[in-house]
N, C-alpha and C. Protein backbone atom coordinates (compact mmCIF):
# COMPACT_ATOMS: atom_id res chain seq x y z
N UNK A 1 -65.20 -105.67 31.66
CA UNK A 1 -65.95 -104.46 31.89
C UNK A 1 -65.80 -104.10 33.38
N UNK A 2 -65.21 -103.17 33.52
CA UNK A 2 -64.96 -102.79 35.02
C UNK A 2 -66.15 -101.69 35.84
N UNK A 3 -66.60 -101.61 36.59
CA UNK A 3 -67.80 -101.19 37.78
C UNK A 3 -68.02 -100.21 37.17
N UNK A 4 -67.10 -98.33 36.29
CA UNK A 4 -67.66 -97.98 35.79
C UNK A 4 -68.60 -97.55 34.51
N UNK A 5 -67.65 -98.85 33.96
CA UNK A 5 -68.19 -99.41 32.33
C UNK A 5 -70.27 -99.85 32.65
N UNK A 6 -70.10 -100.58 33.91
CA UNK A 6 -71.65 -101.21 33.95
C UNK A 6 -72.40 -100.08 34.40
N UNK A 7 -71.98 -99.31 35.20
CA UNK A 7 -72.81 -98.39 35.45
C UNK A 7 -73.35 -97.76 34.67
N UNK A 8 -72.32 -97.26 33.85
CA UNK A 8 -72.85 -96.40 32.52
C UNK A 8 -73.36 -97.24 31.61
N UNK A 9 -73.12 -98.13 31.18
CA UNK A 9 -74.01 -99.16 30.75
C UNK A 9 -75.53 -99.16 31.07
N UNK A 10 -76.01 -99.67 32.09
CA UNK A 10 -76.84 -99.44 32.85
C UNK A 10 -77.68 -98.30 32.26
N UNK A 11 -77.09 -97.28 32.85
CA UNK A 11 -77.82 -95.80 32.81
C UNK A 11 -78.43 -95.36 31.61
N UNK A 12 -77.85 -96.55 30.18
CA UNK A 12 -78.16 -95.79 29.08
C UNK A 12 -79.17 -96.88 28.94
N UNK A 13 -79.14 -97.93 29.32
CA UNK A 13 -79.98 -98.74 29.27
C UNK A 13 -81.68 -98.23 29.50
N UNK A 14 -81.58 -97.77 30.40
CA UNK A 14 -82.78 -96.94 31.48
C UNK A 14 -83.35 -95.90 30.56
N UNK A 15 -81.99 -95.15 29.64
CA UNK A 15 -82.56 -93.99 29.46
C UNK A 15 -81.95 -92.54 29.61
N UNK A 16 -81.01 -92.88 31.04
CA UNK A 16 -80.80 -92.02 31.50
C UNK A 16 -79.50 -90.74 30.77
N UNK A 17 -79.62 -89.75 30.94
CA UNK A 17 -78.91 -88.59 30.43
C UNK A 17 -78.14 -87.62 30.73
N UNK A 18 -78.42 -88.10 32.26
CA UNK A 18 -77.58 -86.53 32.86
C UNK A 18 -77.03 -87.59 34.19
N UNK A 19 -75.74 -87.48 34.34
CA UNK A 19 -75.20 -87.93 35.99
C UNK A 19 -75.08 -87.15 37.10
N UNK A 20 -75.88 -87.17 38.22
CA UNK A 20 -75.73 -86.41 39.35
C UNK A 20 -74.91 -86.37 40.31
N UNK A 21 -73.89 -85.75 40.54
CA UNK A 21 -72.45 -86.32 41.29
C UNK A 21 -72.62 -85.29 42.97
N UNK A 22 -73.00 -85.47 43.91
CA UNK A 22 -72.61 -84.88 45.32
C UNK A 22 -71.46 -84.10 45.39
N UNK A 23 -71.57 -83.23 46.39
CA UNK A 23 -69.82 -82.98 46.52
C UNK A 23 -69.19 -83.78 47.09
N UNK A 24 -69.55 -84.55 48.06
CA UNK A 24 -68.82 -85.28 49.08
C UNK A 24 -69.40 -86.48 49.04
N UNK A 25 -69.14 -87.77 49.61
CA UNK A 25 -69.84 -88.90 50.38
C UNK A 25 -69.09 -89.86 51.20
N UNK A 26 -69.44 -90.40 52.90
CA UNK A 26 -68.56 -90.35 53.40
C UNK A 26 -67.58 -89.89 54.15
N UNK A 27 -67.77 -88.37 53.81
CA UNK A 27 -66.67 -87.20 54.30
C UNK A 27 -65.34 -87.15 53.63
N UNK A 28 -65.68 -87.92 52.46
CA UNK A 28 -64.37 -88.05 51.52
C UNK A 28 -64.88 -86.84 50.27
N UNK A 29 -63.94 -86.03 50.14
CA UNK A 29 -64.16 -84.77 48.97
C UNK A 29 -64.21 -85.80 47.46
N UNK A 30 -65.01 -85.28 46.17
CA UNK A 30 -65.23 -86.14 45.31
C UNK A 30 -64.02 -84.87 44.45
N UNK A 31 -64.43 -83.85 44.59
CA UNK A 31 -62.99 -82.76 43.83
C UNK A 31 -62.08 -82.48 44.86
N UNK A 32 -61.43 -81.64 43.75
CA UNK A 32 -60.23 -81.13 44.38
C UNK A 32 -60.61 -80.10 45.74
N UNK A 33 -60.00 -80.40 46.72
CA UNK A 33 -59.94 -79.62 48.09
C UNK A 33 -58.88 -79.46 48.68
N UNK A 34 -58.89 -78.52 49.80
CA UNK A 34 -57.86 -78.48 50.78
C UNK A 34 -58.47 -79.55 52.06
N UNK A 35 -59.09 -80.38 51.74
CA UNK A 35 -59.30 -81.22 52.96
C UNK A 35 -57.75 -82.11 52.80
N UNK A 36 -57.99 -82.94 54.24
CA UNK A 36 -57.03 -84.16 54.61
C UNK A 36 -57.55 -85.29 53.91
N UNK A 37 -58.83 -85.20 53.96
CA UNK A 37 -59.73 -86.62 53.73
C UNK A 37 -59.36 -87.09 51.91
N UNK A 38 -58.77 -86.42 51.35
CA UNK A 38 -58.86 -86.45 50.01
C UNK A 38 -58.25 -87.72 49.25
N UNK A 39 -58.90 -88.72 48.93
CA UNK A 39 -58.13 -89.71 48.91
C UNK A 39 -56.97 -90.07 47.84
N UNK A 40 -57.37 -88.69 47.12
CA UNK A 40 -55.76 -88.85 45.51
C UNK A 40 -54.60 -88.13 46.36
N UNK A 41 -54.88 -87.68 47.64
CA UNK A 41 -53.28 -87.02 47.91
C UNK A 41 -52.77 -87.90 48.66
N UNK A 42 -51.63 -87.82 48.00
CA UNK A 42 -50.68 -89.67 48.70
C UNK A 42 -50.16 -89.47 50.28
N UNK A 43 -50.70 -88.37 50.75
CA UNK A 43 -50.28 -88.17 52.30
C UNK A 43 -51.51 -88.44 53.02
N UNK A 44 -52.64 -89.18 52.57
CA UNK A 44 -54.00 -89.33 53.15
C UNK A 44 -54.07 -90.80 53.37
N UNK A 45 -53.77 -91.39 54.49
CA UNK A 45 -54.23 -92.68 55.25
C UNK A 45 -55.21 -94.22 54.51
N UNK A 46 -56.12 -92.87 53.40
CA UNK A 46 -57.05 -93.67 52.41
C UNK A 46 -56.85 -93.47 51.19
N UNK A 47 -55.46 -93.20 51.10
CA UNK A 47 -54.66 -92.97 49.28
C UNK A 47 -54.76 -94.33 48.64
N UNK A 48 -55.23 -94.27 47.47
CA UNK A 48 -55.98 -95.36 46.65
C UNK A 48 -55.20 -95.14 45.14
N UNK A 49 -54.38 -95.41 44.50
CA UNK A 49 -53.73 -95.06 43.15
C UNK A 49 -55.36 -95.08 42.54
N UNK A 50 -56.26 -95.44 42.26
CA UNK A 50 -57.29 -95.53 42.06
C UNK A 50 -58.51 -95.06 42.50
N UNK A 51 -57.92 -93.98 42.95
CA UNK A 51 -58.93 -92.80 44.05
C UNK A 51 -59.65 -92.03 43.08
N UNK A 52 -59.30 -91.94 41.57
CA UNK A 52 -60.25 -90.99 41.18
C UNK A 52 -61.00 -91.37 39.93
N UNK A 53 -62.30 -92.01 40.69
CA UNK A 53 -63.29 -93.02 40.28
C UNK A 53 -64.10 -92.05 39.43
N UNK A 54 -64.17 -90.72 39.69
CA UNK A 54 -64.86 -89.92 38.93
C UNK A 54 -64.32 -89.41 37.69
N UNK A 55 -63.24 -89.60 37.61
CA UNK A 55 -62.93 -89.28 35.70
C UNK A 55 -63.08 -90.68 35.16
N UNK A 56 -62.56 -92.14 35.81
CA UNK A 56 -63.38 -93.04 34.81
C UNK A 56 -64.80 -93.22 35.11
N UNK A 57 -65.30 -92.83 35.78
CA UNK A 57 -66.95 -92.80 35.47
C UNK A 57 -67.61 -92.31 34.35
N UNK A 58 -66.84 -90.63 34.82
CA UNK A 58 -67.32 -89.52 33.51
C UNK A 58 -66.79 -89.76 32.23
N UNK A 59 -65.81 -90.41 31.88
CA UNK A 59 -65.53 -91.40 30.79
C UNK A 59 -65.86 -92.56 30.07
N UNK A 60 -66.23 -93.54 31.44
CA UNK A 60 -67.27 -94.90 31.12
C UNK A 60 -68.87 -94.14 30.17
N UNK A 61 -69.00 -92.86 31.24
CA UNK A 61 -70.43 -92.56 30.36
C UNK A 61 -70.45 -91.72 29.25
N UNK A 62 -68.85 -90.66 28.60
CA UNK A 62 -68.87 -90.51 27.78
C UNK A 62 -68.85 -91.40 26.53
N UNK A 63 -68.04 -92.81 26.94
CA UNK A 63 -68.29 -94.02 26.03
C UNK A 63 -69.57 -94.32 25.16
N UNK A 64 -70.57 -94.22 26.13
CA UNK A 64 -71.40 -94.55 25.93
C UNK A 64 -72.73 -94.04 24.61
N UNK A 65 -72.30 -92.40 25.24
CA UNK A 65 -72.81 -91.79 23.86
C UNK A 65 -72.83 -92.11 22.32
C-alpha cells in the first residue's frame, strides 16, 4: 500500500468525503502552469518521474468509493 493508498484509506475511515487540494505548497504549482517550479517538467531542477502525486491520490480515493 503506497502513501496514497493510506491516506485515502484513512479518510474513509474518519468519514471523510470531499478532498481539499491548495493551489500551490512550497511554491511548487500542484496543476498545470507556466511556472519554472513545476516539478513534472523535466527541465525543472526538482523533476521527480513521480511528480504527479495528485492523480494517484485522486485515484487512491476514487478506489476507495
Amino acid at each position: 500500500m503506497n502513501s496514497s493508498e493510506r491516506w485515502a484509506k484513512a479518510a474513509k475511515d474518519v468519514g471523510m468525503k470531499y478532498m481539499v487540494l491548495p493551489p500551490c505548497t512550497d511554491r511548487f504549482q500542484h496543476f498545470d502552469a507556466t511556472a519554472d517550479r513545476l516539478p513534472r517538467r523535466s527541465d525543472c531542477a526538482f523533476a521527480n518521474p513521480r511528480a504527479n502525486g495528485i492523480s494517484g491520490g485522486f485515484n487512491a480515493f476514487r478506489q476507495q468509493e
